[in-house]
PDB file of N, CA and C in Angstrom:
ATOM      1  N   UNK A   1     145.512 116.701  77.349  1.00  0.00           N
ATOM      2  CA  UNK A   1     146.828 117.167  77.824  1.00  0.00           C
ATOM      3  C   UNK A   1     147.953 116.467  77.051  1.00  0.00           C
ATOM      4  N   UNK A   2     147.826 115.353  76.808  1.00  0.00           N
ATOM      5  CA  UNK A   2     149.022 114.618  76.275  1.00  0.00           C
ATOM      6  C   UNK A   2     148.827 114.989  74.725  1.00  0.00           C
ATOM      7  N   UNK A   3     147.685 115.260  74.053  1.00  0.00           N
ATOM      8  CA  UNK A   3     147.633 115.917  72.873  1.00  0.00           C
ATOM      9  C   UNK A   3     148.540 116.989  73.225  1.00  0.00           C
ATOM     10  N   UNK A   4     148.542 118.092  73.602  1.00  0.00           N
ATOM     11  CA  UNK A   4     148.888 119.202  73.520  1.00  0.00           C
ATOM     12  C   UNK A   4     150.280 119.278  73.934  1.00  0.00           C
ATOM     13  N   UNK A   5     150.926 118.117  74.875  1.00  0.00           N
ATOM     14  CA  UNK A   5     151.788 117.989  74.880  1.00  0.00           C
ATOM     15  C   UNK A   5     152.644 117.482  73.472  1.00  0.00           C
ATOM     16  N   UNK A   6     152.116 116.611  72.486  1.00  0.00           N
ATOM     17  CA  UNK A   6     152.712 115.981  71.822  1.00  0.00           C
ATOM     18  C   UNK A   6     152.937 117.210  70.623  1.00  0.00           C
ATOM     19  N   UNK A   7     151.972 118.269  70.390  1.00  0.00           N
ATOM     20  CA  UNK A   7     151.821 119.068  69.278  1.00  0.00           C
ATOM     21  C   UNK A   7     153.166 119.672  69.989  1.00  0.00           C
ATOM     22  N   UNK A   8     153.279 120.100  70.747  1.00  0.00           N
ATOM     23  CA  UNK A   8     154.209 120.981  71.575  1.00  0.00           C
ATOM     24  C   UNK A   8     155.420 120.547  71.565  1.00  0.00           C
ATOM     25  N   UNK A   9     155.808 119.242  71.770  1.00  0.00           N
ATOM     26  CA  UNK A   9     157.038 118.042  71.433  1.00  0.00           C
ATOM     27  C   UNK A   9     157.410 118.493  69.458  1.00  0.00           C
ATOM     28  N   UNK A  10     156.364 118.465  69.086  1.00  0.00           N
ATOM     29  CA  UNK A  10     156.570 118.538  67.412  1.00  0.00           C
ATOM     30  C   UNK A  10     157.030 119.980  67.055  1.00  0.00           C
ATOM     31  N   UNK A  11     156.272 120.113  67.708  1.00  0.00           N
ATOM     32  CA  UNK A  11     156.362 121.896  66.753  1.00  0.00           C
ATOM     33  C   UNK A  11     157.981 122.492  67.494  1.00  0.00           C
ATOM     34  N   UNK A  12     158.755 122.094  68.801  1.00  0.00           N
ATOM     35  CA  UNK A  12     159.742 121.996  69.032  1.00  0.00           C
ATOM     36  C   UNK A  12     160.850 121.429  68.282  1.00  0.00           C
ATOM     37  N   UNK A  13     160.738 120.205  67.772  1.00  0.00           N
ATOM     38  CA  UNK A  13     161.074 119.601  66.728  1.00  0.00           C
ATOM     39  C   UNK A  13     161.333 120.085  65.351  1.00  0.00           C
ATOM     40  N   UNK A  14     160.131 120.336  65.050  1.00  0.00           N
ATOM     41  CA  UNK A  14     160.288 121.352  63.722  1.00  0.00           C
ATOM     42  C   UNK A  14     161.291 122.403  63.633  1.00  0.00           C
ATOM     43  N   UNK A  15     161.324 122.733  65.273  1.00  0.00           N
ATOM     44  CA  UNK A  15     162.148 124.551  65.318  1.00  0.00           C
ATOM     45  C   UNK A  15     163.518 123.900  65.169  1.00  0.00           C
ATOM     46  N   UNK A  16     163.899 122.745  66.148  1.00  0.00           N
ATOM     47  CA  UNK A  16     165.559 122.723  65.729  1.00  0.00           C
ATOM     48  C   UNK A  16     165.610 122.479  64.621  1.00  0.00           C
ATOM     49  N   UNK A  17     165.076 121.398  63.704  1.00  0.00           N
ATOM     50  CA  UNK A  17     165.585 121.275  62.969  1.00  0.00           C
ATOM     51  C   UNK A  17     165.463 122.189  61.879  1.00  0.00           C
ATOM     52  N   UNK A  18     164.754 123.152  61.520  1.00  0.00           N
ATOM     53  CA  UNK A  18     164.936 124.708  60.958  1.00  0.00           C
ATOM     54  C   UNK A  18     166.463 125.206  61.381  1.00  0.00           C
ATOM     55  N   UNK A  19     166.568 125.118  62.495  1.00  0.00           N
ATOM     56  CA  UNK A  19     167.761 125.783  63.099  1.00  0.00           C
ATOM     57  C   UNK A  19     169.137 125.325  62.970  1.00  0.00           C
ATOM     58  N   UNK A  20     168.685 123.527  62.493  1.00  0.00           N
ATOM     59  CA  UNK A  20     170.419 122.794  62.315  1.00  0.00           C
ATOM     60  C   UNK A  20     170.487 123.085  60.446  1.00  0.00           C
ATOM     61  N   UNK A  21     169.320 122.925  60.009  1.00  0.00           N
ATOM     62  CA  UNK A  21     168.866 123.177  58.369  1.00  0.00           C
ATOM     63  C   UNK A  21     169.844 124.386  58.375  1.00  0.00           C
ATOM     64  N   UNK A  22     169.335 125.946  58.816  1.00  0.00           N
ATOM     65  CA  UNK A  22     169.944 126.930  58.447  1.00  0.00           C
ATOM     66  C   UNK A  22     171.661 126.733  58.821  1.00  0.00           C
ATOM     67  N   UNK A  23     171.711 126.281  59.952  1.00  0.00           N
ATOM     68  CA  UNK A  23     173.589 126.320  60.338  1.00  0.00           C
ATOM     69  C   UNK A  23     174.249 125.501  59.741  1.00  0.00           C
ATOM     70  N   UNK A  24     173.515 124.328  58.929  1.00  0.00           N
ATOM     71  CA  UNK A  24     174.041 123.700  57.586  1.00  0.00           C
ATOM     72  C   UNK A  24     174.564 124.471  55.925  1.00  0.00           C
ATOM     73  N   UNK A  25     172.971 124.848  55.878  1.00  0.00           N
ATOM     74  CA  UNK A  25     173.472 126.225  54.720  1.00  0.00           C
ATOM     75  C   UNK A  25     174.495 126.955  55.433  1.00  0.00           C
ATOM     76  N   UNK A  26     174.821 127.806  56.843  1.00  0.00           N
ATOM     77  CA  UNK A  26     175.586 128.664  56.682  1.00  0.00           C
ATOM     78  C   UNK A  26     176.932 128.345  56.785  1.00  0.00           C
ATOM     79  N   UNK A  27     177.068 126.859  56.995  1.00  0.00           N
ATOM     80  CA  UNK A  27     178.378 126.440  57.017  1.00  0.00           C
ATOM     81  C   UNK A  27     179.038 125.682  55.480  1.00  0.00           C
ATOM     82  N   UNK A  28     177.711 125.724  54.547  1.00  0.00           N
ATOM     83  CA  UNK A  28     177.811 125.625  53.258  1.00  0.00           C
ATOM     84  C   UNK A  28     177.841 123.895  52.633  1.00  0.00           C
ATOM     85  N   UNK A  29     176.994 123.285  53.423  1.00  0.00           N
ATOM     86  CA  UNK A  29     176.888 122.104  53.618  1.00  0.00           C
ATOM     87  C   UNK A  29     175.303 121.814  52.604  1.00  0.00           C
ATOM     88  N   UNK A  30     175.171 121.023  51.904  1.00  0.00           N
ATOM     89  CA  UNK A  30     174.269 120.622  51.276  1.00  0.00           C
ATOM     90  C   UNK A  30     173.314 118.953  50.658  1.00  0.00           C
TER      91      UNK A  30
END
């Protein structure tokens, strides 16, 4: 359980920061 919790913690992780990555490019930040 705490495995699956932790993959689940990460792979959440991964998504924002995809998500602050892209609103960086779209604010033209590099």
């Amino acid at each position: 359980a705490a495995e699956a919790q932790f993959n689940f913690r990460r792979r959440t992780g991964e998504l924002n920061l995809a998500k602050f990555t892209k609103n960086r490019s779209k604010l033209g930040l590099s």
